[in-house]
Protein backbone atom coordinates (compact mmCIF):
# COMPACT_ATOMS: atom_id res chain seq x y z
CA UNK A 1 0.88 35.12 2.33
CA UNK A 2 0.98 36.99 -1.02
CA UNK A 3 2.24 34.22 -3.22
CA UNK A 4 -0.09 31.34 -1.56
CA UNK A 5 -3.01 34.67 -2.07
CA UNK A 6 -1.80 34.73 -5.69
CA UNK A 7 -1.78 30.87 -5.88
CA UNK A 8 -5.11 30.12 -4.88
CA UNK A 9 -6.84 32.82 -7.09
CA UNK A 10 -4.91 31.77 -10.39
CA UNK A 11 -7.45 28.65 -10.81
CA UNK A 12 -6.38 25.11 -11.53
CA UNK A 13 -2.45 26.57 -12.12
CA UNK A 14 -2.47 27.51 -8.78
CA UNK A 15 -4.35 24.59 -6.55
CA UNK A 16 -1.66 21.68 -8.70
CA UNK A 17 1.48 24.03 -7.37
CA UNK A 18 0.03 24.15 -4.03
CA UNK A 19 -0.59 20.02 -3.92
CA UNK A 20 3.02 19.66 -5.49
CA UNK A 21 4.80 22.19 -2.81
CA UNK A 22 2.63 20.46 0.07
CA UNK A 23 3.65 16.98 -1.80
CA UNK A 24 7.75 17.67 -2.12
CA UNK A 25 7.58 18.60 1.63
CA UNK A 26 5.11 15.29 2.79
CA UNK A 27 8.38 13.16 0.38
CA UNK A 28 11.17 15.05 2.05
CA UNK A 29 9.49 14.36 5.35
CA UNK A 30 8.78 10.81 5.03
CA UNK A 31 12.24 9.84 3.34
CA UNK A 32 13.31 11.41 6.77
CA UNK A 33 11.32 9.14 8.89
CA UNK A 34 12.90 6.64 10.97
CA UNK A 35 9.95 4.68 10.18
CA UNK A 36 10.25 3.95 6.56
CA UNK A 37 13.72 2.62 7.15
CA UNK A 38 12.37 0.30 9.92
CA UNK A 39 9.70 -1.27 7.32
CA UNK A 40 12.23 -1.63 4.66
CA UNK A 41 14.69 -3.42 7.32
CA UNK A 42 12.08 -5.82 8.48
CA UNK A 43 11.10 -6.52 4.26
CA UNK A 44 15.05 -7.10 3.64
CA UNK A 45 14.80 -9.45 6.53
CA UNK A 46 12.14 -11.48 4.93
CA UNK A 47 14.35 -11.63 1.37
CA UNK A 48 17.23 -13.05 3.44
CA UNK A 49 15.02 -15.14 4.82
CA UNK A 50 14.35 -16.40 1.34
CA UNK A 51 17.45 -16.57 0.46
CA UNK A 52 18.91 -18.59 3.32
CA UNK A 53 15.74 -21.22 2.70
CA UNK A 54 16.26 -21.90 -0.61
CA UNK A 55 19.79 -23.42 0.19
CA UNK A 56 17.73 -26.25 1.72
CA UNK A 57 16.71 -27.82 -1.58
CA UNK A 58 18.21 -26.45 -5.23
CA UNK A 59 15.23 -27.46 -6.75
CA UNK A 60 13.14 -24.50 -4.84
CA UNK A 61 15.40 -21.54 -5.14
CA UNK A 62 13.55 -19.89 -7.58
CA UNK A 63 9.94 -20.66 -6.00
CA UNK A 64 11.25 -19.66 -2.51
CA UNK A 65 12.62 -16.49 -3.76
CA UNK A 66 9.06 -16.23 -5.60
CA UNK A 67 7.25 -16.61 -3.06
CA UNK A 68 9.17 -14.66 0.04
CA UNK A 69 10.08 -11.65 -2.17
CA UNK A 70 6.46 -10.95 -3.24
CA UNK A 71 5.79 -11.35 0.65
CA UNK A 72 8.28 -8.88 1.53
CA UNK A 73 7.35 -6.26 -1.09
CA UNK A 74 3.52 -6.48 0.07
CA UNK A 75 4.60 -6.38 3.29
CA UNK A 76 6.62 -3.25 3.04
CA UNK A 77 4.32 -1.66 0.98
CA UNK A 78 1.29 -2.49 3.59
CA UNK A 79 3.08 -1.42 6.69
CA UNK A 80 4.36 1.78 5.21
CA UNK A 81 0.90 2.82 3.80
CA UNK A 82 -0.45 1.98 7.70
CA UNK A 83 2.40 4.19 9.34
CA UNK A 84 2.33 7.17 6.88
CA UNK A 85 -0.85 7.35 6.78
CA UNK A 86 -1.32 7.11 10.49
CA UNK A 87 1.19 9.40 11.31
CA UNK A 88 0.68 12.10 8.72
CA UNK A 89 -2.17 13.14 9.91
CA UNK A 90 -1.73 12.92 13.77
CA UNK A 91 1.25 14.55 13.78
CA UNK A 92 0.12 17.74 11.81
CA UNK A 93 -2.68 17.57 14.37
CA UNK A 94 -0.07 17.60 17.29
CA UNK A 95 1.70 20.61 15.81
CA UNK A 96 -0.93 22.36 15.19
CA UNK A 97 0.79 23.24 11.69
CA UNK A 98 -2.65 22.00 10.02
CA UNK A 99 -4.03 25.18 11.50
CA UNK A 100 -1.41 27.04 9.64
CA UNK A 101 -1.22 25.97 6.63
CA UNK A 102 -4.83 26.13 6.16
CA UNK A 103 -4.80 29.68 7.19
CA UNK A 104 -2.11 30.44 4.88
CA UNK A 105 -5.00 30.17 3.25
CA UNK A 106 -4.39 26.45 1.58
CA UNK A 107 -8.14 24.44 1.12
CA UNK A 108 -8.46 21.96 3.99
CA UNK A 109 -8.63 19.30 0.55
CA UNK A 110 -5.54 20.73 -1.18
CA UNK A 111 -3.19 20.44 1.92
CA UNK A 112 -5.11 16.59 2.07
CA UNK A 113 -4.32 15.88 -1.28
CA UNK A 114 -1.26 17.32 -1.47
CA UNK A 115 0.07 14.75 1.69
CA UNK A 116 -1.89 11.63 0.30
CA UNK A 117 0.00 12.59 -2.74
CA UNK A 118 3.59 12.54 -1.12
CA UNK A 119 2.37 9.54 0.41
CA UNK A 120 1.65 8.30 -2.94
CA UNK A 121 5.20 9.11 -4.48
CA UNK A 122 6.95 7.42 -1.25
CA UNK A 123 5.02 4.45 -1.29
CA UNK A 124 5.99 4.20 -5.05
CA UNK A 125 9.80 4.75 -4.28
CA UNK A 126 9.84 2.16 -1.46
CA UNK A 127 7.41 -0.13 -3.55
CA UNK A 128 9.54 -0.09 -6.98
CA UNK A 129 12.97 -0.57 -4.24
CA UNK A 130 12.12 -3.50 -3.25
CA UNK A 131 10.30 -4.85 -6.84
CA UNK A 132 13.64 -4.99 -8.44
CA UNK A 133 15.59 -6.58 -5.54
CA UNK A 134 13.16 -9.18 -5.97
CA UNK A 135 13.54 -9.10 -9.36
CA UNK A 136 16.98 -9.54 -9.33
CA UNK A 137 16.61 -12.02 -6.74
CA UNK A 138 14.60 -14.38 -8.64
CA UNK A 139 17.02 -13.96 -12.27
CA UNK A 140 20.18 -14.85 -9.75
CA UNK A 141 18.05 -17.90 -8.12
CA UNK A 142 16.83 -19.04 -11.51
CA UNK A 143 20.81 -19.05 -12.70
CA UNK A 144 21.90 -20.89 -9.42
CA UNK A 145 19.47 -23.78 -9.74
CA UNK A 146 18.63 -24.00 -13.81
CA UNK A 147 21.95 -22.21 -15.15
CA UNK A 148 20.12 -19.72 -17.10
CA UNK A 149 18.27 -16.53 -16.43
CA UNK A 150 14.77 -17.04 -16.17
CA UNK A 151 11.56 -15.86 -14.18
CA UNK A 152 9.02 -18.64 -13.14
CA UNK A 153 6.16 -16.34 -13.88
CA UNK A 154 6.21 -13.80 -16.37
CA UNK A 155 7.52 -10.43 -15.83
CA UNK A 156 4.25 -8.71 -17.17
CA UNK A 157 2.17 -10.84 -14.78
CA UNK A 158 4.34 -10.00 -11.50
CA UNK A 159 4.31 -6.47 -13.07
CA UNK A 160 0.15 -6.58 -11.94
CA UNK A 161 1.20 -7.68 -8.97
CA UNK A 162 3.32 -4.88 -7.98
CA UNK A 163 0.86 -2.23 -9.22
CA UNK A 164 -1.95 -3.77 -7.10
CA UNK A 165 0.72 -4.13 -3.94
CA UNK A 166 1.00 -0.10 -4.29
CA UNK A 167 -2.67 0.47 -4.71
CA UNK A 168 -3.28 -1.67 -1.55
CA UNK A 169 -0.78 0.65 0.05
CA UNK A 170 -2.46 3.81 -1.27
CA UNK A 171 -6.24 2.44 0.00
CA UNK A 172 -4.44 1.65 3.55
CA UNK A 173 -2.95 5.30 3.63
CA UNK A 174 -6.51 6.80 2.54
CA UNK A 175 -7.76 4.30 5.38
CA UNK A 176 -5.71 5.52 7.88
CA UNK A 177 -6.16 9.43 7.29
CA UNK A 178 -9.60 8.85 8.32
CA UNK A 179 -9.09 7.40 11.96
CA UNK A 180 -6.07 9.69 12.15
CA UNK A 181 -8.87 13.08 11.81
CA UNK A 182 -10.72 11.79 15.08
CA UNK A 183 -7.77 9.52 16.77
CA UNK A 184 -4.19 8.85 17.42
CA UNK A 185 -1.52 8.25 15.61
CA UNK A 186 -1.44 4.30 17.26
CA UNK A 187 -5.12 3.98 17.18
CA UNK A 188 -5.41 4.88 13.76
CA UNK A 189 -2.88 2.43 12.71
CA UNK A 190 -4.59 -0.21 14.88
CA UNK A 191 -7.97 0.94 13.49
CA UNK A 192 -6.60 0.31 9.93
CA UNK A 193 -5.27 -2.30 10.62
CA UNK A 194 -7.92 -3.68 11.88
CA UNK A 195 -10.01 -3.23 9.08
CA UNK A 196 -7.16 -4.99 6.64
CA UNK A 197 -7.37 -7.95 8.29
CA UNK A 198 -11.18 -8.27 8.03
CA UNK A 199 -10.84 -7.28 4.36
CA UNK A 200 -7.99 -9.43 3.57
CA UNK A 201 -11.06 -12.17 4.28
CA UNK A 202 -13.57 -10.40 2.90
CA UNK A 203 -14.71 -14.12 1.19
CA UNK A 204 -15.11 -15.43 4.55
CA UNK A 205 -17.16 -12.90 5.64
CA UNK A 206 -19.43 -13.79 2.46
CA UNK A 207 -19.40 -17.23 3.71
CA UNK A 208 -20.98 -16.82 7.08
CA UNK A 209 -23.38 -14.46 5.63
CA UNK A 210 -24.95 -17.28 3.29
CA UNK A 211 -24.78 -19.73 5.72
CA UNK A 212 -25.96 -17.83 8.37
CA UNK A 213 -29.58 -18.84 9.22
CA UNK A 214 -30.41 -15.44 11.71
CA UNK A 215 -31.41 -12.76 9.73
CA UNK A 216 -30.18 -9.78 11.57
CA UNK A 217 -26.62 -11.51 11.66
CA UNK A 218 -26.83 -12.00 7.50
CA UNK A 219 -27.88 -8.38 7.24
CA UNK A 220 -24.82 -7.31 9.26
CA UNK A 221 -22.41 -9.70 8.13
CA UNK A 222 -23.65 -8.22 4.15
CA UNK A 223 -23.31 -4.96 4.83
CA UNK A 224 -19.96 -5.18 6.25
CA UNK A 225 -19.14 -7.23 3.27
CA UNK A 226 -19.97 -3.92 0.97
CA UNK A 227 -18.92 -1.32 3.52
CA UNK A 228 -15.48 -2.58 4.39
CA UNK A 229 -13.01 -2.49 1.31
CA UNK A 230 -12.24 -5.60 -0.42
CA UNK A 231 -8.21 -6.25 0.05
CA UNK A 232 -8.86 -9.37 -0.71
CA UNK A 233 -9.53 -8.22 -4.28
CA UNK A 234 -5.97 -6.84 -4.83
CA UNK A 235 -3.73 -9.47 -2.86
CA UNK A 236 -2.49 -12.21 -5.60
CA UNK A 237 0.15 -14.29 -3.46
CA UNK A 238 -1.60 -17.82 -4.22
CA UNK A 239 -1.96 -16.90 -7.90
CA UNK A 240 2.11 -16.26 -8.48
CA UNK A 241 2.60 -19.17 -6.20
CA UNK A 242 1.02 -21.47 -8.06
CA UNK A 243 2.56 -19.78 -11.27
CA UNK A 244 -0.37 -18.72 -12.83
CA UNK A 245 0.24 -14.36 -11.90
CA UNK A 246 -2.32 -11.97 -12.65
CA UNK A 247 -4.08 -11.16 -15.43
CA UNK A 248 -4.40 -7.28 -17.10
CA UNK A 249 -7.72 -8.04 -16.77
CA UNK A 250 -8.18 -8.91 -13.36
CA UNK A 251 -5.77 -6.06 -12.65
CA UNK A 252 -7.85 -3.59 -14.35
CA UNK A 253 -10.42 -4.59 -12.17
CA UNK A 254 -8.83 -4.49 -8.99
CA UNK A 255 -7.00 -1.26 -10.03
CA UNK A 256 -10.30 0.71 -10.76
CA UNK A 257 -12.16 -0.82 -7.31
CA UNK A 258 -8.95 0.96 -5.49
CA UNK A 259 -8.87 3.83 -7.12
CA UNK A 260 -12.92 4.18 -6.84
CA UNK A 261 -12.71 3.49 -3.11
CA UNK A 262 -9.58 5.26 -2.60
């Protein structure tokens, strides 16, 4: 009680040691978790899945492996940020150790922080895991079907990529620490979910909203458009696909929109 005491009165020294200790033990915890072993499995499933399709032509190894290894690292990095997030929260909640630590006395916002940032650093470990596996991936397709080591799209390009596959993590983990507060750990995931999907087609959305001829249906169909967060913005799986990547530009831009809304 003394030290935490000490910590919170010794200003901006203090709070960062208190979001690090609460951060080490929200790492520890997940790196623990059943869970985060289960997403990885099911992402490695997806790269073998790659793998064994690109024996079906030699001319597609590398674009197979492109295209199923940036699947698998989005998907990884999307289902983790759903389940952490989710179950973060509710579980603290269930234990009633929320109640503790915050009368320890840690800020209600430093012990928040503090897990969205061991969040942050797992979703980074996992993220950066399976980056490189596809990495190496696509330098051992390139040498099977062109004899040389090669990537298809730059590495600075699929670089973006990766950043703005961890950001989308870190806005579904933010996401789902909201419905966890008031919900379930399961309804909070479904409730984030949920709202993925409809941002992941945020365009579509945008669509019906300028063809829509009733006005109370383009009012709500617009204001979900600016309410809901964008996904849509940071998912670039048609752009390596074609080959063309993402541009430090257009990652900039999606980069500061998640870190605004986040």
């Amino acid at each position: 009680m003394a030290e935490a005491n000490s910590a919170i009165h010794e200003g901006w020294g203090g709070r960062l040691r208190v979001v690090r200790a609460v951060a080490w033990v929200t790492l520890r915890e997940l790196l623990r978790d059943r869970v985060l072993y289960a997403v990885l499995v099911g992402s490695v499933l997806v790269f073998g899945v790659a793998l064994l399709g690109s024996r079906l032509s030699a001319a597609t190894h590398a674009r197979l492996i492109l295209d199923f290894g940036f699947t698998a690292v989005s998907l990884s990095s999307a289902g983790l940020g759903l389940l952490a997030g989710s179950v973060l929260v509710a579980r603290e909640l269930d234990r009633r150790t929320l109640q503790v630590a915050v009368a320890r006395p840690v800020s209600r916002t430093l012990w928040l922080f503090g897990k969205f940032s061991g969040a942050a650093a797992t979703l980074a470990i996992s993220t950066v895991s399976m980056a490189v596996s596809w990495w190496l991936l696509q330098l051992l397709a390139s040498i099977v079907s062109r004899g040389e080591a090669g990537l298809l799209v730059s590495f600075n390009l699929q670089l973006g990529a990766v950043l703005l596959v961890w950001l989308q993590g870190l806005m579904l983990v933010a996401l789902a620490f909201v419905f966890a507060s008031f919900s379930t750990a399961t309804l909070s995931a479904l409730l984030a979910f949920g709202v993925f999907v409809v941002g992941s087609n945020a365009s579509q959305w945008d669509a019906l909203a300028r063809d829509s001829d009733v006005v109370f249906s383009k009012v709500t169909l617009t204001g979900l458009g600016w309410v809901i967060p964008r996904f849509e913005a940071l998912q670039t799986t048609m752009s390596l696909s074609y080959g063309v990547g993402v541009s430090p530009a257009t990652t900039l831009l999606a980069a500061a929109y998640a870190v605004a809304w986040t």
